[in-house]
PDB file of N, CA and C in Angstrom:
ATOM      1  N   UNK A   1      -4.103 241.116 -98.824  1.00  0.00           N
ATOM      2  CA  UNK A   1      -3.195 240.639 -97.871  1.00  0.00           C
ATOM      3  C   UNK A   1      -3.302 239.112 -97.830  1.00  0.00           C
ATOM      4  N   UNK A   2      -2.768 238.638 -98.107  1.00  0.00           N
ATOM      5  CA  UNK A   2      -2.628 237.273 -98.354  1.00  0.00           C
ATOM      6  C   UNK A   2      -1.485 236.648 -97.480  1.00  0.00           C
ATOM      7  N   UNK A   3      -1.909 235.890 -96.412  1.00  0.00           N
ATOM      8  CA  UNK A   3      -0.635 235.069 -95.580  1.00  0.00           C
ATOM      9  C   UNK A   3      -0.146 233.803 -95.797  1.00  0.00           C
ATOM     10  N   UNK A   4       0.477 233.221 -96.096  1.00  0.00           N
ATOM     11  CA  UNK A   4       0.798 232.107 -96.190  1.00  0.00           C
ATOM     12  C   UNK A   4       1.049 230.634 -94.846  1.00  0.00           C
ATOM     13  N   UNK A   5       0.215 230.423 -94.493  1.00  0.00           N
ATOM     14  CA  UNK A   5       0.320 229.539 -93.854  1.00  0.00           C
ATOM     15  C   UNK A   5       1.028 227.762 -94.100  1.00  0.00           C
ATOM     16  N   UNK A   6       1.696 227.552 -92.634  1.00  0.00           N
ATOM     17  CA  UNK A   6       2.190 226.654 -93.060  1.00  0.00           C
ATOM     18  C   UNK A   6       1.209 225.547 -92.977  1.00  0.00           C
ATOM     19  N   UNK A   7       1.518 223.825 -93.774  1.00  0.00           N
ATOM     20  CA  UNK A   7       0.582 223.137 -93.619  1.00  0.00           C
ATOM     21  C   UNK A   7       0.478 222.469 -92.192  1.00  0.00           C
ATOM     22  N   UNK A   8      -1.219 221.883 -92.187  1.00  0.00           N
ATOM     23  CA  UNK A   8      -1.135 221.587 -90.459  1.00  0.00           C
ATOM     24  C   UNK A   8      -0.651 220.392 -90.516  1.00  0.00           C
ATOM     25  N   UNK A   9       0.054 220.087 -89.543  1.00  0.00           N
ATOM     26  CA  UNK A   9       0.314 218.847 -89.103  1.00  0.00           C
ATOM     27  C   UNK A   9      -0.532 218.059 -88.040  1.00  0.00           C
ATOM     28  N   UNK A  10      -0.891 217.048 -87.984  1.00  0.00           N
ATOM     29  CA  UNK A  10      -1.446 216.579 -87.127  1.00  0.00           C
ATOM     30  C   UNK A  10      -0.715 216.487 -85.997  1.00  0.00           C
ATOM     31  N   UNK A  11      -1.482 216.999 -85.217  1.00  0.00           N
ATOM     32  CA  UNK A  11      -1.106 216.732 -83.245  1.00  0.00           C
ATOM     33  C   UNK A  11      -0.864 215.604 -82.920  1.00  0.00           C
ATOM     34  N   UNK A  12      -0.228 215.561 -82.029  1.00  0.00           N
ATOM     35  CA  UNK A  12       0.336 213.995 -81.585  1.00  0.00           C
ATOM     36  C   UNK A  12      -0.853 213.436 -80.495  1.00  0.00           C
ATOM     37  N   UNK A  13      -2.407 214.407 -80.470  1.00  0.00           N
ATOM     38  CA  UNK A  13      -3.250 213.165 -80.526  1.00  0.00           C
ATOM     39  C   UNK A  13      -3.735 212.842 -81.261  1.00  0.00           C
ATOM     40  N   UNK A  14      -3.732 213.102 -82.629  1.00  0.00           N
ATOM     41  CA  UNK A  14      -4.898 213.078 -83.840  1.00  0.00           C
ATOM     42  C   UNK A  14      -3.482 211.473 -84.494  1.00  0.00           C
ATOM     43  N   UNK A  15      -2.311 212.097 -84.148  1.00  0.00           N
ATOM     44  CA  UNK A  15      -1.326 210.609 -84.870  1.00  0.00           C
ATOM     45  C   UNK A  15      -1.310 209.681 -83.973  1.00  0.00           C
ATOM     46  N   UNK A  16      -1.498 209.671 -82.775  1.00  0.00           N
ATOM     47  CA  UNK A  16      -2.012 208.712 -81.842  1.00  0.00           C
ATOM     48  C   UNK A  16      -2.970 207.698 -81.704  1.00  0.00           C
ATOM     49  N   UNK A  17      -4.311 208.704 -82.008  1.00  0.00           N
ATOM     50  CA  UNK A  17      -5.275 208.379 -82.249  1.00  0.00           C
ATOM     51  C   UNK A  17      -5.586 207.196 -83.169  1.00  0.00           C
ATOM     52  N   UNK A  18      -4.774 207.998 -84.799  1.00  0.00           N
ATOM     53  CA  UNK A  18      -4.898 207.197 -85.789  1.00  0.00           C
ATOM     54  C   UNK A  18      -4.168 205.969 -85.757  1.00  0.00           C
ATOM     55  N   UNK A  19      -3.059 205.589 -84.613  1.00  0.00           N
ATOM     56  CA  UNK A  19      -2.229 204.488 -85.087  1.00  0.00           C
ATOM     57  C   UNK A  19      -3.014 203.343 -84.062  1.00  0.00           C
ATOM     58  N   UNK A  20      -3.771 203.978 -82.939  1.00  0.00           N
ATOM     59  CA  UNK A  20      -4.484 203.478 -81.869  1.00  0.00           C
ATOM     60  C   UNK A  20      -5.517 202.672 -83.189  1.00  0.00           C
ATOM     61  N   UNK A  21      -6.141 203.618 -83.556  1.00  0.00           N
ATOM     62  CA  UNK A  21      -7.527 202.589 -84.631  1.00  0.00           C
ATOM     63  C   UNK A  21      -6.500 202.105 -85.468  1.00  0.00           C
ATOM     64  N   UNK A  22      -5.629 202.368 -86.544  1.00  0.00           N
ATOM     65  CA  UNK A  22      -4.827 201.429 -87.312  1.00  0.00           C
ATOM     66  C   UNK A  22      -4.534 199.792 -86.788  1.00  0.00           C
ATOM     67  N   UNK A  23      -4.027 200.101 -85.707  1.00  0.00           N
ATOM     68  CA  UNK A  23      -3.919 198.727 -84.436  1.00  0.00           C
ATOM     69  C   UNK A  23      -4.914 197.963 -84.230  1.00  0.00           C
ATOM     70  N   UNK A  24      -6.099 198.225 -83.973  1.00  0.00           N
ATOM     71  CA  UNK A  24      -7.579 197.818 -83.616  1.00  0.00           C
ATOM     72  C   UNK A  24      -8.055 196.946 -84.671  1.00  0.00           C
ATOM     73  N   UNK A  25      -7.800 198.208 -85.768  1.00  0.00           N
ATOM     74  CA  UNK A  25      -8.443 197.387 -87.313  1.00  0.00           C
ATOM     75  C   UNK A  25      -7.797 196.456 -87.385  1.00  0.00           C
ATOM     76  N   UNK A  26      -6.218 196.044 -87.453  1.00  0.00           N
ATOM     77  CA  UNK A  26      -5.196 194.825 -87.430  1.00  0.00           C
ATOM     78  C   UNK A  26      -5.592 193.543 -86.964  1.00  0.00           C
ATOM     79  N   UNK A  27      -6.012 193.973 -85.627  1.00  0.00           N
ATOM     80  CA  UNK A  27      -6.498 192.864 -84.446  1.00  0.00           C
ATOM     81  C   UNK A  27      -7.882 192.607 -84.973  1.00  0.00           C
ATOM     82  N   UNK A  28      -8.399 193.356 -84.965  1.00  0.00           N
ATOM     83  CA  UNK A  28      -9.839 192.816 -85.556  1.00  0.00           C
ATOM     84  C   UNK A  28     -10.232 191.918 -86.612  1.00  0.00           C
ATOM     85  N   UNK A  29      -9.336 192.627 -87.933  1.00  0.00           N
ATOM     86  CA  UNK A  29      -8.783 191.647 -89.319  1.00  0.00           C
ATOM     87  C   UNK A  29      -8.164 190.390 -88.959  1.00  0.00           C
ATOM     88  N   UNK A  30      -7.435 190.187 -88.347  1.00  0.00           N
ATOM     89  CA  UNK A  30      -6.695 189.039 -87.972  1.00  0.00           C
ATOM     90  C   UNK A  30      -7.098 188.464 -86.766  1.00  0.00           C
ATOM     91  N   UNK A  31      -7.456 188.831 -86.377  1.00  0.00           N
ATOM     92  CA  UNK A  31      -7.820 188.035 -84.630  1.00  0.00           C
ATOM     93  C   UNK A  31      -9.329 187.724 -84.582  1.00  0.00           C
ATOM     94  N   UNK A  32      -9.601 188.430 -84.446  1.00  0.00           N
ATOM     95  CA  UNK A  32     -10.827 188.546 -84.071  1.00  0.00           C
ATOM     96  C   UNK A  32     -11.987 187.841 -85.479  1.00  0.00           C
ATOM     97  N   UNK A  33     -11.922 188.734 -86.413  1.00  0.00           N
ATOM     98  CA  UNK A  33     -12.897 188.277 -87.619  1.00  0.00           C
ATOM     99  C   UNK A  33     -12.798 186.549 -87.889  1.00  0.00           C
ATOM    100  N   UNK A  34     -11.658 185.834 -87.801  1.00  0.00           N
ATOM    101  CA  UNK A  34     -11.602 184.743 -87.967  1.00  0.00           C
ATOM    102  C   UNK A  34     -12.291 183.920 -86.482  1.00  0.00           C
ATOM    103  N   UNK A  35     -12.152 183.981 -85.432  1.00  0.00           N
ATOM    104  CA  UNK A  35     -13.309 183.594 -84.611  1.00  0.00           C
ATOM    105  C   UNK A  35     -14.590 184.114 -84.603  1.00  0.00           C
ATOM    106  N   UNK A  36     -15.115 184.837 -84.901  1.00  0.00           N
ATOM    107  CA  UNK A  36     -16.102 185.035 -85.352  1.00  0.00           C
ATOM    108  C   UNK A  36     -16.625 184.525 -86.238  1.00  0.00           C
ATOM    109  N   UNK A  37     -16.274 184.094 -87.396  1.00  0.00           N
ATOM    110  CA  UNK A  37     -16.450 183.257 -88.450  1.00  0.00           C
ATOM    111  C   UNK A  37     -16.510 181.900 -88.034  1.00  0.00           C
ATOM    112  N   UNK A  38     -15.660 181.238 -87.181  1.00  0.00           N
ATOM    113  CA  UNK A  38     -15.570 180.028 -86.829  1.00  0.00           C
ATOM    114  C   UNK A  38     -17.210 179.618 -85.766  1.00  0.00           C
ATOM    115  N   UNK A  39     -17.168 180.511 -85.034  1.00  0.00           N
ATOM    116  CA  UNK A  39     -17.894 180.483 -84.170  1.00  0.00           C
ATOM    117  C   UNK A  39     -19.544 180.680 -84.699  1.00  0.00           C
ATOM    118  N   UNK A  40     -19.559 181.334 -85.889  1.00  0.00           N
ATOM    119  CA  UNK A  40     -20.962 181.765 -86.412  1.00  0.00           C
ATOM    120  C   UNK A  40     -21.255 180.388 -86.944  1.00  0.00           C
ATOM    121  N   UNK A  41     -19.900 179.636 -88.074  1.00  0.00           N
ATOM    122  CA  UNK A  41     -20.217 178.268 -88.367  1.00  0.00           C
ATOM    123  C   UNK A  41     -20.570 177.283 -87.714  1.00  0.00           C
ATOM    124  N   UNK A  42     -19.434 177.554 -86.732  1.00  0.00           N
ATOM    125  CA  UNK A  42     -20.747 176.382 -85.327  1.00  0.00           C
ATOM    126  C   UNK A  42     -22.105 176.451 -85.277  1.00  0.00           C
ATOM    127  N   UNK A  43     -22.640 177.250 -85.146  1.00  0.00           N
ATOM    128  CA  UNK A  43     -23.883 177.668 -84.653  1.00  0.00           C
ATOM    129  C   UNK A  43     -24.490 177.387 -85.561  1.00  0.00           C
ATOM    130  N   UNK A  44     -24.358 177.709 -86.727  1.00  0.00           N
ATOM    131  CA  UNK A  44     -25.383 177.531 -88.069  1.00  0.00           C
ATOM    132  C   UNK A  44     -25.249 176.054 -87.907  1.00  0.00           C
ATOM    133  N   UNK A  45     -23.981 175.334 -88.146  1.00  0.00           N
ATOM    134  CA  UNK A  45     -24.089 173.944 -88.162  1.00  0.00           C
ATOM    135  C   UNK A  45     -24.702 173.494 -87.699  1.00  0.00           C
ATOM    136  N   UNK A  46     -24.712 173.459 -86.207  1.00  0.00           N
ATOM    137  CA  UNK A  46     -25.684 172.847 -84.871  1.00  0.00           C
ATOM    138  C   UNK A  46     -27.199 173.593 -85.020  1.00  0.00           C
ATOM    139  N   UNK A  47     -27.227 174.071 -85.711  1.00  0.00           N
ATOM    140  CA  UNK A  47     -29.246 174.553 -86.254  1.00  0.00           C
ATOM    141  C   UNK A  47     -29.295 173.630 -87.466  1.00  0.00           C
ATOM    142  N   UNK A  48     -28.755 173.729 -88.449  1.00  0.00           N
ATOM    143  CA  UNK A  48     -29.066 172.903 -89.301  1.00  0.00           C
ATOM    144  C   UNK A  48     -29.314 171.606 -89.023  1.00  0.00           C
ATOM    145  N   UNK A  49     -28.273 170.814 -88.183  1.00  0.00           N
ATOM    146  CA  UNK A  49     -28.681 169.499 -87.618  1.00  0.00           C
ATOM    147  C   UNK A  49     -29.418 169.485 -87.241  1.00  0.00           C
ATOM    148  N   UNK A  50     -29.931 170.216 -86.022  1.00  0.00           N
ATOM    149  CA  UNK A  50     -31.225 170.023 -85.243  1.00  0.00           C
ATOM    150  C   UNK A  50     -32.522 170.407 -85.899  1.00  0.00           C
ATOM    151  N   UNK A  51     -32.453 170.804 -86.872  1.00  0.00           N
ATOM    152  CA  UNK A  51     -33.648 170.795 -87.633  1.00  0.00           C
ATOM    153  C   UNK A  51     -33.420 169.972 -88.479  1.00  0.00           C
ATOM    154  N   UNK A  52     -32.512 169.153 -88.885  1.00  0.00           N
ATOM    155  CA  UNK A  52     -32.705 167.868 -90.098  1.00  0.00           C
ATOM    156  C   UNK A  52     -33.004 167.147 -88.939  1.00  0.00           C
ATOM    157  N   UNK A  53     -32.395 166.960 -87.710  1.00  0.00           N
ATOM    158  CA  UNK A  53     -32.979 165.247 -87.233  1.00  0.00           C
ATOM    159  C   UNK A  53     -34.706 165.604 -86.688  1.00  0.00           C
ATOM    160  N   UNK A  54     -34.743 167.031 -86.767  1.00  0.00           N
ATOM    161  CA  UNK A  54     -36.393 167.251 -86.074  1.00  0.00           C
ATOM    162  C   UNK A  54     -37.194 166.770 -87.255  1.00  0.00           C
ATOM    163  N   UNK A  55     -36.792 167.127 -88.584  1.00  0.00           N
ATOM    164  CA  UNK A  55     -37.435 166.528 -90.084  1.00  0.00           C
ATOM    165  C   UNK A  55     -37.396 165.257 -90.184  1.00  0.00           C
ATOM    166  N   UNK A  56     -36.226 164.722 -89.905  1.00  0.00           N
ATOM    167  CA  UNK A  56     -36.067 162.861 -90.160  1.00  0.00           C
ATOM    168  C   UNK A  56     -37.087 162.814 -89.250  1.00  0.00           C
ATOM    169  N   UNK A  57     -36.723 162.750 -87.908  1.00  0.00           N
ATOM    170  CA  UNK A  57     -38.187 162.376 -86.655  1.00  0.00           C
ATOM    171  C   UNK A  57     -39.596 162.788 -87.165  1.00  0.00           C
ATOM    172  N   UNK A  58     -40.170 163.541 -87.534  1.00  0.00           N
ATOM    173  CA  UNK A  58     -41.178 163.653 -87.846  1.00  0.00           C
ATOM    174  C   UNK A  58     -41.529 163.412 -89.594  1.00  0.00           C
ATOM    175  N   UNK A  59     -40.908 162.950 -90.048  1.00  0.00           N
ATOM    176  CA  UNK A  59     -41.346 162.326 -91.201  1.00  0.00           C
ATOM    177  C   UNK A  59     -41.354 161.015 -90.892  1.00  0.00           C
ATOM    178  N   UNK A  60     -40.530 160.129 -90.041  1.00  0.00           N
ATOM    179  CA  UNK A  60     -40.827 158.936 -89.959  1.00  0.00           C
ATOM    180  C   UNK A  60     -41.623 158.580 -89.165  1.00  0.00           C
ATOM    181  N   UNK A  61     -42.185 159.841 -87.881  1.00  0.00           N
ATOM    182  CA  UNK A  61     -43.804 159.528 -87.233  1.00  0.00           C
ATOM    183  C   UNK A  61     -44.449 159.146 -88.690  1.00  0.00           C
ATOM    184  N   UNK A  62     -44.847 160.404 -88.936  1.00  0.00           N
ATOM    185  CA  UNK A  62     -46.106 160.897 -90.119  1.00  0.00           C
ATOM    186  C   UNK A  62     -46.207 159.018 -90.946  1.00  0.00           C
ATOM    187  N   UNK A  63     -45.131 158.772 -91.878  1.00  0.00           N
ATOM    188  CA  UNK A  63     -44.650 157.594 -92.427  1.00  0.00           C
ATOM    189  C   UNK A  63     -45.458 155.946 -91.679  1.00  0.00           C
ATOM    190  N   UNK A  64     -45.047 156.371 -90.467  1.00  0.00           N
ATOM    191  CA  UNK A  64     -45.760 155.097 -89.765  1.00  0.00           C
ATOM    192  C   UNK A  64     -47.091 155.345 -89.511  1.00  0.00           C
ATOM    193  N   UNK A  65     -47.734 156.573 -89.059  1.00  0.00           N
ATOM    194  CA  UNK A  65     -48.672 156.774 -88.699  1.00  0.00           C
ATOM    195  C   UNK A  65     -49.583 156.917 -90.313  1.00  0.00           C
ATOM    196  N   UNK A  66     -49.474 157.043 -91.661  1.00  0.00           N
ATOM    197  CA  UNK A  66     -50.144 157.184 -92.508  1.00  0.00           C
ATOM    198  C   UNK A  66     -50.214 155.143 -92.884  1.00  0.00           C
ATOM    199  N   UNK A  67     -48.903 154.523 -92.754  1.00  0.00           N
ATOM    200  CA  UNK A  67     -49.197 153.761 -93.026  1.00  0.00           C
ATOM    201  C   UNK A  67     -50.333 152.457 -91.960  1.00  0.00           C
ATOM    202  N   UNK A  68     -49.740 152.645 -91.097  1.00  0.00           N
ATOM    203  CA  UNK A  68     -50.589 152.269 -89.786  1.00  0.00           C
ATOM    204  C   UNK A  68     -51.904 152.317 -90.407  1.00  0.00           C
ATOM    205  N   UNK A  69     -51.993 153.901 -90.380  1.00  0.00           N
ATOM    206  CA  UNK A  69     -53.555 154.016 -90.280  1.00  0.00           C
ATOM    207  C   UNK A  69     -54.522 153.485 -91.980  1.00  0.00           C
ATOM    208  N   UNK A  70     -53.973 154.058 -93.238  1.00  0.00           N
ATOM    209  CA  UNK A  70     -54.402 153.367 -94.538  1.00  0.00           C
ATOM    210  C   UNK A  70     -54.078 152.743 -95.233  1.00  0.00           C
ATOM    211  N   UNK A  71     -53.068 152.181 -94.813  1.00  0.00           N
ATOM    212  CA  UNK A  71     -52.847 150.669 -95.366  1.00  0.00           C
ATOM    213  C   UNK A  71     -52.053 149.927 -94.714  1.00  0.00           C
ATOM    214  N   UNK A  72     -52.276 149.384 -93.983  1.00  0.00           N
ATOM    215  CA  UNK A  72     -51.971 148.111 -92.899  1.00  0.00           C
ATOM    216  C   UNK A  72     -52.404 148.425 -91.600  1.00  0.00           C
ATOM    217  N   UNK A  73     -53.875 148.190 -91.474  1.00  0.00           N
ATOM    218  CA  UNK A  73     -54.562 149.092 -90.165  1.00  0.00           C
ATOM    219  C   UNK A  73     -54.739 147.678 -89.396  1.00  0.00           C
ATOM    220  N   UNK A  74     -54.360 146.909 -89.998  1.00  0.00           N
ATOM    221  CA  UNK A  74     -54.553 145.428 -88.904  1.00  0.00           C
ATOM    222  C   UNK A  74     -53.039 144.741 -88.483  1.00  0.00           C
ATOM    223  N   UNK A  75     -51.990 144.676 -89.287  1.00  0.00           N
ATOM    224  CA  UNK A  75     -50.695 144.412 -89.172  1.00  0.00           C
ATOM    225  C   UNK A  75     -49.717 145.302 -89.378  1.00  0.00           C
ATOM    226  N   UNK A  76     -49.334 146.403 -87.872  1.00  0.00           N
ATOM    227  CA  UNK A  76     -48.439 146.903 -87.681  1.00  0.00           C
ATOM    228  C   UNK A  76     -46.834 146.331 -87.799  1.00  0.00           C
ATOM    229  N   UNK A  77     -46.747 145.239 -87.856  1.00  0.00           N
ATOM    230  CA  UNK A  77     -45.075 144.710 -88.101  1.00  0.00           C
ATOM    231  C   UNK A  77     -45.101 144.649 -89.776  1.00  0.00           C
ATOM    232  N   UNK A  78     -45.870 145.063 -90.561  1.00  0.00           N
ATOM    233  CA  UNK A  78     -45.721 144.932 -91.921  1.00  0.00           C
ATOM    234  C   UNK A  78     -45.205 146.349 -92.087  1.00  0.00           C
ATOM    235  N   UNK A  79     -45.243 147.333 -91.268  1.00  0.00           N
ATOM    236  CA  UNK A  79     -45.322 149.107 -91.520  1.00  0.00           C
ATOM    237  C   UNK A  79     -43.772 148.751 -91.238  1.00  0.00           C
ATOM    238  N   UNK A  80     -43.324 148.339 -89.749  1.00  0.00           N
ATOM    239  CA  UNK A  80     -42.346 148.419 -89.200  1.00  0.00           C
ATOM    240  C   UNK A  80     -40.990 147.857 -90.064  1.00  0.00           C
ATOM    241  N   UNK A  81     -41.775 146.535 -90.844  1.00  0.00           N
ATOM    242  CA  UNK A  81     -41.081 145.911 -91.673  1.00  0.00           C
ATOM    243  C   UNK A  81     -40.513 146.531 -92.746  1.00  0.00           C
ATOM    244  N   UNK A  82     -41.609 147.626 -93.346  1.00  0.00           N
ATOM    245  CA  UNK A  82     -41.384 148.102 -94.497  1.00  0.00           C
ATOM    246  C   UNK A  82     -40.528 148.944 -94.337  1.00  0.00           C
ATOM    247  N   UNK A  83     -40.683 150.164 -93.309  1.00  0.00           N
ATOM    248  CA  UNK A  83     -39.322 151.317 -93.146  1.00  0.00           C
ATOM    249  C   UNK A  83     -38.211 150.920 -92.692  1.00  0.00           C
ATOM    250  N   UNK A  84     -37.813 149.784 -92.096  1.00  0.00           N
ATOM    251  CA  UNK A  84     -37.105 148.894 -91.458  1.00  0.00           C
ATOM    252  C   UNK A  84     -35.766 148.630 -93.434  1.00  0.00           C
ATOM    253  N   UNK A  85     -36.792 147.999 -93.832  1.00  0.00           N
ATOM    254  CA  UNK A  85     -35.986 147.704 -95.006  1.00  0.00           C
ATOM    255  C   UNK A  85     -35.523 148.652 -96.279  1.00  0.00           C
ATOM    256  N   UNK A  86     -36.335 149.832 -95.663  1.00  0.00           N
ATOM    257  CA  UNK A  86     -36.093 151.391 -96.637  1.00  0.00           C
ATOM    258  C   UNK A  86     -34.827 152.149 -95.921  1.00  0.00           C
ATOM    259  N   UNK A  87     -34.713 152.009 -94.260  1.00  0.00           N
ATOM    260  CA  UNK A  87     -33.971 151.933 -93.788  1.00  0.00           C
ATOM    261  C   UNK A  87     -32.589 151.430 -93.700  1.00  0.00           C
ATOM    262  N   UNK A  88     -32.453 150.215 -93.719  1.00  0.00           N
ATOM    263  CA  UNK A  88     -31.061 149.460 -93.927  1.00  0.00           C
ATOM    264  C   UNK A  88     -30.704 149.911 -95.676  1.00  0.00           C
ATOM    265  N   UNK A  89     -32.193 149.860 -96.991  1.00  0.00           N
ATOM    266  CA  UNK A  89     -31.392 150.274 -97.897  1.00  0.00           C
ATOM    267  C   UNK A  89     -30.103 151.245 -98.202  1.00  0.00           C
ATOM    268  N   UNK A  90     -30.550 152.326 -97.300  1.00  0.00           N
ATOM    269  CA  UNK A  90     -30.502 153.172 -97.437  1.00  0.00           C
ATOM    270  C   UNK A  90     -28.944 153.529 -96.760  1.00  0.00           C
ATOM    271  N   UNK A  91     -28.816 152.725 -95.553  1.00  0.00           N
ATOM    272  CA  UNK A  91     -27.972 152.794 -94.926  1.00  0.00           C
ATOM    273  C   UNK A  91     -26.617 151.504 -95.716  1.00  0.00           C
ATOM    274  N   UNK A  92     -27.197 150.879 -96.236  1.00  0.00           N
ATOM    275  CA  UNK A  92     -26.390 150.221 -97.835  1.00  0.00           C
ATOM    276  C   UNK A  92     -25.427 150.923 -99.157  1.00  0.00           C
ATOM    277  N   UNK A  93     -26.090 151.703 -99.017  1.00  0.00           N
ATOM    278  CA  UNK A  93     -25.711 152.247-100.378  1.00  0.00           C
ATOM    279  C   UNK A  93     -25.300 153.468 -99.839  1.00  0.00           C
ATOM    280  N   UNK A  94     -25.261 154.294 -98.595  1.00  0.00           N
ATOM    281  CA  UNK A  94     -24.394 155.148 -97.766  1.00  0.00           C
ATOM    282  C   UNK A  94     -22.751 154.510 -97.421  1.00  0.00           C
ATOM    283  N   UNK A  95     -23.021 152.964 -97.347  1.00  0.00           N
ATOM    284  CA  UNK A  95     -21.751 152.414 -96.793  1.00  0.00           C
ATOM    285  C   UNK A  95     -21.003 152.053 -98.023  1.00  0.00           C
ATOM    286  N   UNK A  96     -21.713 151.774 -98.869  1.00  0.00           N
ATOM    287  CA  UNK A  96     -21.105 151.525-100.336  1.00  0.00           C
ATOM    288  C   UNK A  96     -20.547 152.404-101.034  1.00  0.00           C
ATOM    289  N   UNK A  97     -21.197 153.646-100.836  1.00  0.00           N
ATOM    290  CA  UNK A  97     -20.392 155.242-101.107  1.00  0.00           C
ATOM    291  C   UNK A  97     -19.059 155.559-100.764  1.00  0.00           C
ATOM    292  N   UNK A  98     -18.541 155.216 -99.482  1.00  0.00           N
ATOM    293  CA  UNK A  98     -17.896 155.634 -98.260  1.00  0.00           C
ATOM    294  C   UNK A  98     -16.758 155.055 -99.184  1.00  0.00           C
ATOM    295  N   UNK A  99     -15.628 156.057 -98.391  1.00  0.00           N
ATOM    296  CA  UNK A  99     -14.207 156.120 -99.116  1.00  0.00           C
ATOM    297  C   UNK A  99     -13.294 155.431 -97.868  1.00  0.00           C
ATOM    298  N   UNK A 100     -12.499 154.583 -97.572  1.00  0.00           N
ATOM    299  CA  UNK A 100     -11.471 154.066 -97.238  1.00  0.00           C
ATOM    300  C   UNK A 100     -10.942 155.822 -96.562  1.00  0.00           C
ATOM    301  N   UNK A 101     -10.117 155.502 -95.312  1.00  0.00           N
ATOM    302  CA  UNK A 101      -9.678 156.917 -94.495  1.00  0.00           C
ATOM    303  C   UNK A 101      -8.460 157.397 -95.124  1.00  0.00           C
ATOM    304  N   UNK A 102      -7.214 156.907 -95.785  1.00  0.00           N
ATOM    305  CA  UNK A 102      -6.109 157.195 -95.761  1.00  0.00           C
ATOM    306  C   UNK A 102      -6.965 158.044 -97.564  1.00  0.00           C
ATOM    307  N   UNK A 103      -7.907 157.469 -98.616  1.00  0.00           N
ATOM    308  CA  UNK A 103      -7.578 158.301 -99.419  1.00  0.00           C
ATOM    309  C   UNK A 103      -8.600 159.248 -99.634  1.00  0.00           C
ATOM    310  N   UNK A 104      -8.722 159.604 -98.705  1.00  0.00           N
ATOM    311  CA  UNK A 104     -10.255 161.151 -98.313  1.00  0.00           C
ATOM    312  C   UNK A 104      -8.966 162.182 -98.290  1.00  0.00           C
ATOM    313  N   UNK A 105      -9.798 163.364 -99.117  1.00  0.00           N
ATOM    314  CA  UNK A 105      -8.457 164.277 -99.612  1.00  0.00           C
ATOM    315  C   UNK A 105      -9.836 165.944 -99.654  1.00  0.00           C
TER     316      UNK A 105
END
């Protein structure tokens, strides 16, 4: 005995359902995932900085304090002098790099 049934159709909550999450996923793909992304980059950004200027700061203690202490333990403006002018190099050849605003692309 063999019956033939017809095929099921989905109930109009199961097609509901599905167009309800179809919708969700949309908003989520488009709305949502892109602030999220934006917002995760903030955050990483603002850690990364704050741990490079915590590295600059404490390498240029360490820097003064090694030189201070073994080699120039009597004339501290020679230490000051010296990172002073490693300093401006540095900040030289950063400005010498630098591109004019209108042709940054």
């Amino acid at each position: 005995m063999s019956e033939t049934t017809p095929p099921n159709e989905p109930d109009i909550v199961d097609r509901l359902l599905g167009t309800l999450d179809h919708y969700l996923d949309l908003l989520h793909d488009r709305v949502l995932r892109p602030i999220f992304l934006v917002g995760r980059t903030i955050a990483f950004g603002f850690f990364i900085l704050l741990v490079g200027i915590v590295v600059v700061t404490v390498t240029l203690i360490g820097a003064v304090r090694l030189l201070n202490v073994y080699f120039f333990s009597a004339h501290e403006w020679i230490t000051y002098m010296l990172l002073g002018a490693i300093l401006i190099a540095v900040g030289l050849v950063l400005w010498r790099r630098r591109r004019p605003v209108p042709l940054r692309k």
